[in-house]
C-alpha atoms as a PDB file:
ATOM      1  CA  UNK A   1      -3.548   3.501 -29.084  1.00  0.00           C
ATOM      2  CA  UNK A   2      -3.497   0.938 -26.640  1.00  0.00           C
ATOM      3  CA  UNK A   3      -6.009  -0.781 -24.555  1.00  0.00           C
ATOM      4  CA  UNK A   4      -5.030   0.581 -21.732  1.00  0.00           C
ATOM      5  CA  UNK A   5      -4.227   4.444 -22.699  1.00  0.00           C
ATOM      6  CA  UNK A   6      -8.016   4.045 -24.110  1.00  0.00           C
ATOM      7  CA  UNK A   7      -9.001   2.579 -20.218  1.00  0.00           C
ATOM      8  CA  UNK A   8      -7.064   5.324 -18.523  1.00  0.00           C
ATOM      9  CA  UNK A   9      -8.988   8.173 -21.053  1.00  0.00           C
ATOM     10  CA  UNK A  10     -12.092   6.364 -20.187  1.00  0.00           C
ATOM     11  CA  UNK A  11     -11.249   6.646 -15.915  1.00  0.00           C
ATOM     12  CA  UNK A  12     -10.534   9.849 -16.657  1.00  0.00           C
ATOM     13  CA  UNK A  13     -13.391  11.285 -18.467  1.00  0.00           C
ATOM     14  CA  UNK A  14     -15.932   9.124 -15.564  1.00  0.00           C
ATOM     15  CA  UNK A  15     -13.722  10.867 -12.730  1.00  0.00           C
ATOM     16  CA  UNK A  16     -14.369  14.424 -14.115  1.00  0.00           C
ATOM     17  CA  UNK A  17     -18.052  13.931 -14.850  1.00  0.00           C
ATOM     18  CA  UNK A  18     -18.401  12.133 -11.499  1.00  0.00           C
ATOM     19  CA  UNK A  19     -17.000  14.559  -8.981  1.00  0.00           C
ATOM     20  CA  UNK A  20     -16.134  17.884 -11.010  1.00  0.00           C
ATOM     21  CA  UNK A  21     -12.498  17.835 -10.525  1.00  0.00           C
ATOM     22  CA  UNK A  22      -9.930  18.465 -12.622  1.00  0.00           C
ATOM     23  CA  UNK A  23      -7.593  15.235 -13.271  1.00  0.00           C
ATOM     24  CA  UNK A  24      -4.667  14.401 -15.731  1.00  0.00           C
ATOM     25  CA  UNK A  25      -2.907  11.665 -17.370  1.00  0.00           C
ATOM     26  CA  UNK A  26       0.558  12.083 -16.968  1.00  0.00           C
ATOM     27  CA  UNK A  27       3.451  10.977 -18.883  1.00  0.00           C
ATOM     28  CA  UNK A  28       6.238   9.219 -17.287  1.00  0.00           C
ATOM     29  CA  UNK A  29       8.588  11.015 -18.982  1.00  0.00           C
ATOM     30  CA  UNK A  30       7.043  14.470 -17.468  1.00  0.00           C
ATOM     31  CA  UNK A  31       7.033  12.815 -13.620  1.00  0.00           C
ATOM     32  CA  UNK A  32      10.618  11.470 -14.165  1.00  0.00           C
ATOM     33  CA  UNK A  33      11.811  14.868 -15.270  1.00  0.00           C
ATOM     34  CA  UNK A  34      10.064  16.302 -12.839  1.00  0.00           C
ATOM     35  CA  UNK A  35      11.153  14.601 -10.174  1.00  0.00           C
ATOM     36  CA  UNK A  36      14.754  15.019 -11.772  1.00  0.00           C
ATOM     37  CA  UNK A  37      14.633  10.979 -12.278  1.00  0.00           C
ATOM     38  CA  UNK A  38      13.553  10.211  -8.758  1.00  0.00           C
ATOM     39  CA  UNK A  39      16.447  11.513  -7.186  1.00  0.00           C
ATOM     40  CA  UNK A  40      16.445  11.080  -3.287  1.00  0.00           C
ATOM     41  CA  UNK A  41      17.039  14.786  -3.000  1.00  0.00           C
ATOM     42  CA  UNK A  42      14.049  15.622  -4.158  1.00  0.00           C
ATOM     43  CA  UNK A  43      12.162  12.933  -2.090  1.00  0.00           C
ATOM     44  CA  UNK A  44       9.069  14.328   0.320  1.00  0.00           C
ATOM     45  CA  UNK A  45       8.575  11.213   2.222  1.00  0.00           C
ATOM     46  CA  UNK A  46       7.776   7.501   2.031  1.00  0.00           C
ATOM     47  CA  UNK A  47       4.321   5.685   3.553  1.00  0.00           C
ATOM     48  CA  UNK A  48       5.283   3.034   6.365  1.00  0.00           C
ATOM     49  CA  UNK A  49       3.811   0.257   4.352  1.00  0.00           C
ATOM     50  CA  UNK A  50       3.369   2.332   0.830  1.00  0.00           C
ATOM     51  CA  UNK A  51       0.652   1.611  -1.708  1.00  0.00           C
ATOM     52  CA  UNK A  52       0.632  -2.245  -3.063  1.00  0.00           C
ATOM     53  CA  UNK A  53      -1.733  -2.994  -5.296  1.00  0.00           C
ATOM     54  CA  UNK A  54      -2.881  -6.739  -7.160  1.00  0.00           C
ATOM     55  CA  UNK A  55      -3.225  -5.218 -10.520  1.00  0.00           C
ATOM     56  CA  UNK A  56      -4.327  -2.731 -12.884  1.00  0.00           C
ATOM     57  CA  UNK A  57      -7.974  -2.934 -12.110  1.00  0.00           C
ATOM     58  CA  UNK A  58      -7.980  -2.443  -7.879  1.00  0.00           C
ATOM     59  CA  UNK A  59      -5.729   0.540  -9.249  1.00  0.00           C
ATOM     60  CA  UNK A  60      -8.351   2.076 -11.309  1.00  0.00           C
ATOM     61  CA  UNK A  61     -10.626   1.531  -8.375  1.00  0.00           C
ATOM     62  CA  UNK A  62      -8.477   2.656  -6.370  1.00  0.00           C
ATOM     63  CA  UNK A  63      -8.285   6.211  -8.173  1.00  0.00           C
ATOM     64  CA  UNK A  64     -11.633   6.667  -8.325  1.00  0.00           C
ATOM     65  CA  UNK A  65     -12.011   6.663  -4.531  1.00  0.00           C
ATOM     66  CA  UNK A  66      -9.448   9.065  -3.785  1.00  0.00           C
ATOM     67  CA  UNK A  67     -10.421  11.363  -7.232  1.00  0.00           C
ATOM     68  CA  UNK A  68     -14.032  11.453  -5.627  1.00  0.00           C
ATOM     69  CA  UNK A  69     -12.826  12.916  -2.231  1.00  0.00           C
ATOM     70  CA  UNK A  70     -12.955  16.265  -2.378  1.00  0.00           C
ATOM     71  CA  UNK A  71     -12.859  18.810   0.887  1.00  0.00           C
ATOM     72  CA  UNK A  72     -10.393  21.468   2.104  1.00  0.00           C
ATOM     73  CA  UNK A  73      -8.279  18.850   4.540  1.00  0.00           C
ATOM     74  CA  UNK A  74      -7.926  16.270   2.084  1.00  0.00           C
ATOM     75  CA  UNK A  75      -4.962  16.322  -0.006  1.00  0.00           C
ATOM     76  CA  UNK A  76      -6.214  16.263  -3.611  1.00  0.00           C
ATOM     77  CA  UNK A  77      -5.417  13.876  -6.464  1.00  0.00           C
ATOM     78  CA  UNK A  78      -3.933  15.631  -9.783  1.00  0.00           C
ATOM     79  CA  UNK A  79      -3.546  12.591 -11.532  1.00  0.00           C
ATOM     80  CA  UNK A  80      -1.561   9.456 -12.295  1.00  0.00           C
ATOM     81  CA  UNK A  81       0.638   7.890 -14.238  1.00  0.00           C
ATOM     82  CA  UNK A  82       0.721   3.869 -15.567  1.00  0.00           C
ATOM     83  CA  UNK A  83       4.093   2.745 -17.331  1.00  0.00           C
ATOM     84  CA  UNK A  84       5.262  -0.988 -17.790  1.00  0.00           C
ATOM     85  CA  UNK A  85       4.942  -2.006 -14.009  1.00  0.00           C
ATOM     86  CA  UNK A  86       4.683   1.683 -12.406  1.00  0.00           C
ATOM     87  CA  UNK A  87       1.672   2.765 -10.875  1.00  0.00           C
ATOM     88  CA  UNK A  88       2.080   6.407  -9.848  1.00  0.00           C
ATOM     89  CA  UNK A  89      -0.532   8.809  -8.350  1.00  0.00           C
ATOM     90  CA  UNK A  90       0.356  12.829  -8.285  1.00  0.00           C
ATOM     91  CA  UNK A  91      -0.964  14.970  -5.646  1.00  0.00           C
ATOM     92  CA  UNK A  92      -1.191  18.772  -4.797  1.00  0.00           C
ATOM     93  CA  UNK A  93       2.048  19.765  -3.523  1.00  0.00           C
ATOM     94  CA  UNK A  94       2.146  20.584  -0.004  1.00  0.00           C
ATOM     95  CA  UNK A  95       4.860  23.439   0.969  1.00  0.00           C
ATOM     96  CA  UNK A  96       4.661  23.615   4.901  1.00  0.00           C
ATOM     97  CA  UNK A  97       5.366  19.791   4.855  1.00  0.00           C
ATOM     98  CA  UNK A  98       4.422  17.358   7.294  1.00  0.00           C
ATOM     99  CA  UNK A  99       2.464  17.167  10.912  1.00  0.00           C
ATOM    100  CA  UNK A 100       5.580  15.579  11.695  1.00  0.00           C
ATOM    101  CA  UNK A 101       7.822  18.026  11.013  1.00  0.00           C
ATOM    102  CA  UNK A 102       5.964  20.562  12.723  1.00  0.00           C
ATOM    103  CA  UNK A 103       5.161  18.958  16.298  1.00  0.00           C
ATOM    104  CA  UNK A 104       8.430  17.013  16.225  1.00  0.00           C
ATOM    105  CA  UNK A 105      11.338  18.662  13.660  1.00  0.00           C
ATOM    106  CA  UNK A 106      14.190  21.007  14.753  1.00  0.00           C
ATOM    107  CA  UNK A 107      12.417  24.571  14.211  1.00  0.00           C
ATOM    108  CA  UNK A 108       9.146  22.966  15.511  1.00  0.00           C
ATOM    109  CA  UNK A 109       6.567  25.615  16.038  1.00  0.00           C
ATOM    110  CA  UNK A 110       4.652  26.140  19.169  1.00  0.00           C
ATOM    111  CA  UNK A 111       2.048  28.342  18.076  1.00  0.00           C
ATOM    112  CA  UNK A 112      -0.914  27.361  20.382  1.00  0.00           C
ATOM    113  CA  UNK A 113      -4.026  29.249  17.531  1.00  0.00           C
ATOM    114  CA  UNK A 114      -1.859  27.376  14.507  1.00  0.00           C
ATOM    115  CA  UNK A 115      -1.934  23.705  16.185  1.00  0.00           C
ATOM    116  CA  UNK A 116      -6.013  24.312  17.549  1.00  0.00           C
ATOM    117  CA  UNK A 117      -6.508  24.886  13.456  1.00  0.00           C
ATOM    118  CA  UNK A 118      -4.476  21.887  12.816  1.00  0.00           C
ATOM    119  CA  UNK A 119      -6.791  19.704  15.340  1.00  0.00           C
ATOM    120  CA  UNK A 120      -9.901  21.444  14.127  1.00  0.00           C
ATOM    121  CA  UNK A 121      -8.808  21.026  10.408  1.00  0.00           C
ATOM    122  CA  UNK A 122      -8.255  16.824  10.756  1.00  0.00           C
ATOM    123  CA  UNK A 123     -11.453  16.290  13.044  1.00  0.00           C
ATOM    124  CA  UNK A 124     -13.231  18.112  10.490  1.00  0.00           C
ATOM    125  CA  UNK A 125     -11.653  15.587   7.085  1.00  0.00           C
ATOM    126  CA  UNK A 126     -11.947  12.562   8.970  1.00  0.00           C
ATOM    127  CA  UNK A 127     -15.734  13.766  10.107  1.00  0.00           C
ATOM    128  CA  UNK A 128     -16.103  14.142   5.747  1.00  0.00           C
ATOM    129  CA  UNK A 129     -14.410  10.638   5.211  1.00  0.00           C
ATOM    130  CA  UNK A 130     -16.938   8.899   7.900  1.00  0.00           C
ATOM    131  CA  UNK A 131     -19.844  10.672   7.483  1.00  0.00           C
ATOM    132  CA  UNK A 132     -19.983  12.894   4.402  1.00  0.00           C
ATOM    133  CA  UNK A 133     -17.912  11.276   1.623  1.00  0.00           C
ATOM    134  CA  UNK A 134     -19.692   9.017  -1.877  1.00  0.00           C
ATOM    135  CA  UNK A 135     -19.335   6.050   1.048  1.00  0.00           C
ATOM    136  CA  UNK A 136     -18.201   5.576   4.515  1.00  0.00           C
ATOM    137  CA  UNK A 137     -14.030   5.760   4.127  1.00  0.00           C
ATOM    138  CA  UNK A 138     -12.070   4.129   7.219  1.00  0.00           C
ATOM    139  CA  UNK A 139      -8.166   5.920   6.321  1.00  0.00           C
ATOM    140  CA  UNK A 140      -6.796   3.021   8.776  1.00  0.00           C
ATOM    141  CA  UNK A 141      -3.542   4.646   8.893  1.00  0.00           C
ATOM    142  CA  UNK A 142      -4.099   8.346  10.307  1.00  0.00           C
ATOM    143  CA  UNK A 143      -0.565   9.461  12.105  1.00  0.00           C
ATOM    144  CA  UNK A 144       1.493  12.886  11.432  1.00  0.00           C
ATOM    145  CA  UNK A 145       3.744  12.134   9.025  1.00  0.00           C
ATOM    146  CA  UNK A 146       0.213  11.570   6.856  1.00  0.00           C
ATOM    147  CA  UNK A 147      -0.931  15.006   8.072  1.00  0.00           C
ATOM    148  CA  UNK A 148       0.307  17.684   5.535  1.00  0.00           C
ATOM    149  CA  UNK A 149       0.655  20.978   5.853  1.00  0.00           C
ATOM    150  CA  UNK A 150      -0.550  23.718   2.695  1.00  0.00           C
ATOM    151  CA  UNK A 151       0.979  27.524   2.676  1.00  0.00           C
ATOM    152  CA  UNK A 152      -1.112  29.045   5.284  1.00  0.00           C
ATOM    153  CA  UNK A 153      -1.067  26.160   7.766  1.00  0.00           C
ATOM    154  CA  UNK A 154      -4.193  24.054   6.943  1.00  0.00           C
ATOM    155  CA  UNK A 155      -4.055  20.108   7.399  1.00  0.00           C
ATOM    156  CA  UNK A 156      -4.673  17.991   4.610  1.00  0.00           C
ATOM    157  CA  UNK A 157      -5.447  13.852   5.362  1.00  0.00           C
ATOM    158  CA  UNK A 158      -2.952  12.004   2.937  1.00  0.00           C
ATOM    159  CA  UNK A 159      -1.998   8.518   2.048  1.00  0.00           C
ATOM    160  CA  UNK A 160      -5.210   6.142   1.647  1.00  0.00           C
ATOM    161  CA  UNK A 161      -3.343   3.286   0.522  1.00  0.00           C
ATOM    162  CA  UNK A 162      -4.628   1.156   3.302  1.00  0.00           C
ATOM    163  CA  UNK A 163      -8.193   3.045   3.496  1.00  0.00           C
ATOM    164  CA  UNK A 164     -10.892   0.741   3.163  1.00  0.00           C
ATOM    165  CA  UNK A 165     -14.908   1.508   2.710  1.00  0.00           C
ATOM    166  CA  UNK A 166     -17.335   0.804   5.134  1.00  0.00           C
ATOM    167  CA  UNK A 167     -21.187  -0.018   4.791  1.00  0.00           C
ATOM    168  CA  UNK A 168     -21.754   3.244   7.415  1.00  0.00           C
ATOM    169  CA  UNK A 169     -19.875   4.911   9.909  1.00  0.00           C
ATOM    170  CA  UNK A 170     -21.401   2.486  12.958  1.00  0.00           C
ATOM    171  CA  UNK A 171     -20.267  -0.752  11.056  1.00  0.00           C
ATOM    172  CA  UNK A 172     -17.279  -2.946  12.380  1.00  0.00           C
ATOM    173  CA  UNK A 173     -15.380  -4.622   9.406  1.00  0.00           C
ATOM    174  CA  UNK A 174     -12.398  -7.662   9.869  1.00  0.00           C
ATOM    175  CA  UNK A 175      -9.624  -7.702   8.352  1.00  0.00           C
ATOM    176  CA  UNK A 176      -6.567 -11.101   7.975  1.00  0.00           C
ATOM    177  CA  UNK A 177      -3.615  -9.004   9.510  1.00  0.00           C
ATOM    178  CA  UNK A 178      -4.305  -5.245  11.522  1.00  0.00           C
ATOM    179  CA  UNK A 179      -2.029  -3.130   9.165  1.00  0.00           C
ATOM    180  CA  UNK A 180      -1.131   0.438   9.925  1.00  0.00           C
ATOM    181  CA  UNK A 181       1.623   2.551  12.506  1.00  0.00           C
ATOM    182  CA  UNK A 182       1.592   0.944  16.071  1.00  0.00           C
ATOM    183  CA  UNK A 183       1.628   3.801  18.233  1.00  0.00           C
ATOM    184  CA  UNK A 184      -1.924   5.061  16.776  1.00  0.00           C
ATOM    185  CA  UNK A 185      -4.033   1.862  15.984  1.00  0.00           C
ATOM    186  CA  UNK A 186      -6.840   0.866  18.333  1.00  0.00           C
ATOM    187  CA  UNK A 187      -6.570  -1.932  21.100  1.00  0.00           C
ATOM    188  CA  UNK A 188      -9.623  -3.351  19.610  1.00  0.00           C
ATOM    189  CA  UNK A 189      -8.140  -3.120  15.710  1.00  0.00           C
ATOM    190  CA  UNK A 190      -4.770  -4.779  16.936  1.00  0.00           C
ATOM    191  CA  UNK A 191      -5.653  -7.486  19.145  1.00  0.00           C
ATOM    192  CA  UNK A 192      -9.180  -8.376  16.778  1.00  0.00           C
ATOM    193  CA  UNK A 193      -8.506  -7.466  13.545  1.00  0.00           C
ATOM    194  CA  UNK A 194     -11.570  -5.081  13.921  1.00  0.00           C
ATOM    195  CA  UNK A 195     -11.599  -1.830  12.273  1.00  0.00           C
ATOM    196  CA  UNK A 196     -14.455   1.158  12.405  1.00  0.00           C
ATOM    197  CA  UNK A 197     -14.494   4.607  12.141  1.00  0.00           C
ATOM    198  CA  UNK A 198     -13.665   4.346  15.617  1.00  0.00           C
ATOM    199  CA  UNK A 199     -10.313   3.115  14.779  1.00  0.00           C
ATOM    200  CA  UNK A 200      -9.408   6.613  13.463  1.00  0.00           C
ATOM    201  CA  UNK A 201     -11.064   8.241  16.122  1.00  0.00           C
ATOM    202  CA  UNK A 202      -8.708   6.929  18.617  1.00  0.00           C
ATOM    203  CA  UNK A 203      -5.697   7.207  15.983  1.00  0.00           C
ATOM    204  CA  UNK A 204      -6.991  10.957  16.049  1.00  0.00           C
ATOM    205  CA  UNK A 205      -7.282  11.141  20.001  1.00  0.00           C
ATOM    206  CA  UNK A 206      -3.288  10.483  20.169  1.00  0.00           C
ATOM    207  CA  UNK A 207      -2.560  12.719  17.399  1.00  0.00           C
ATOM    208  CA  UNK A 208      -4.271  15.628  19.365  1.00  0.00           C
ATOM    209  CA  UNK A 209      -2.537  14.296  22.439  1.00  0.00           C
ATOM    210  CA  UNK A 210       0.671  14.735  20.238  1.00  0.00           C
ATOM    211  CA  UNK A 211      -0.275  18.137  18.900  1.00  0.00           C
ATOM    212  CA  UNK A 212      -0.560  19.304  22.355  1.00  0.00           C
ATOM    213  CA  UNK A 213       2.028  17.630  23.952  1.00  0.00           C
ATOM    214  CA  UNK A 214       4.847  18.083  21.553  1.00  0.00           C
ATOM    215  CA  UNK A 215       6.101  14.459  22.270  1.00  0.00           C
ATOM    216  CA  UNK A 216       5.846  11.313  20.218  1.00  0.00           C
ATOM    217  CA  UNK A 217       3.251   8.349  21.044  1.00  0.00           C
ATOM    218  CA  UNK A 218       5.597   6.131  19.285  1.00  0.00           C
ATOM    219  CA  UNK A 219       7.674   4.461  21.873  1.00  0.00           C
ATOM    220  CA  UNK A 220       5.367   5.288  24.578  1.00  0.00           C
ATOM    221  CA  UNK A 221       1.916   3.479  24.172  1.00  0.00           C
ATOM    222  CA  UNK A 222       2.249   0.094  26.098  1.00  0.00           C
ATOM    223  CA  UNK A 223      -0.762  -2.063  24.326  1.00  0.00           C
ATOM    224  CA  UNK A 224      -0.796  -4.037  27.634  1.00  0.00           C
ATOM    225  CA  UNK A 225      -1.428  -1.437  29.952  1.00  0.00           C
ATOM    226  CA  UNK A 226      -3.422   0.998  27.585  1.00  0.00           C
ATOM    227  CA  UNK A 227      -1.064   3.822  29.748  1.00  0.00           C
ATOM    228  CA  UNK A 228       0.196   6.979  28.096  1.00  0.00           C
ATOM    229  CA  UNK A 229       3.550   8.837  28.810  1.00  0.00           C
ATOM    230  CA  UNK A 230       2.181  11.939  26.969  1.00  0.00           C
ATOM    231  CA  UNK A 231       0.589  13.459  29.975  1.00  0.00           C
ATOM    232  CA  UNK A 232       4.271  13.810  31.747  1.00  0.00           C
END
């Protein structure tokens, strides 16, 4: 057994013990087969910027954040999978798809009670993430194509490659280069390099100004003029 099969049973037993969850190890084999060797057709979507990581210990960290969220409109963690160079992480899988999909795709639904749940459903993870999670979590990249969608409609927060922790939910933190979806990050987060929890506050604001709307923020938030095309 290697050193790093005995590291990953080792993660896995602390992530159980720690938050009570359930979490595998899965073999590569399993995931390729599963995915029926990564074919496109069975691809659910891609991150803008994806999940990068230095090496195999920020991974493990990594994992251990995300295993130790737990709340209804966060997607949950199954497990993951380390082979050769691949770092893979395996989540629930979400059948109604994306936020995207539903504000913006072809049969888009307009359902006024179903998109109030939706808005109710992401104030009420990103209030967990700020105020309620192990530590302060800034997600850093909160837009609808990381909103997804379970079998009766609920909203689950996805994709925390780019989430960082915070010392509280009132701290500012700096960051080199402001990384994330223009359309949804904060003046303040762009122009300074500043992020809070009021960075995904205002990525929130335009999602529920989105929700309502039906129309995209992408393409229509001028940085310069802080103006809004939604409200047409």
């Amino acid at each position: 057994e290697s050193l790093l099969q005995r590291e990953l049973v080792t993660l896995k037993k602390e992530i159980v013990n720690e938050s009570d969850s359930r979490f595998s190890l899965f073999r590569f084999s399993k995931i390729r087969s599963a995915t029926n060797n990564f074919s496109d057709k069975n691809k659910l979507g891609e991150g803008g910027f994806g999940i990068v990581y230095k090496g195999f210990r920020e991974f493990m960290n990594e994992i251990k954040l995300i295993a130790s969220l737990q709340h209804k409109n966060l997607v949950r963690l199954l497990g993951c999978c380390i082979k050769s160079k691949e770092r893979i992480l395996v989540y629930e899988y979400m059948p109604n798809g994306s936020l995207e999909e539903f504000i913006f795709g072809v049969r888009a639904k307009k359902s006024w009670p179903v998109r109030r749940g939706i808005i109710e459903g992401i104030s009420e993870g990103l209030l967990y993430l700020h105020d309620y999670a192990h530590e302060c979590i800034v997600h850093r990249d909160m837009k609808p194509s990381n909103i997804l969608l379970d079998h009766e409609m609920n909203p689950k927060i996805s994709d925390f490659g780019i989430a960082r922790i915070c010392l509280s939910s009132v701290t500012e933190s700096n960051t080199t280069t402001a990384i994330g979806t223009f359309g949804y990050i904060a003046p303040e987060y762009y122009s300074q390099n500043v992020y809070s929890t009021r960075s995904d506050v205002f990525s929130f604001g335009i999602l529920v100004l989105e929700i309502i709307s039906g129309k995209s923020a992408v393409g229509s938030y001028q940085l310069s003029g802080r103006s809004y095309e939604l409200r047409k």
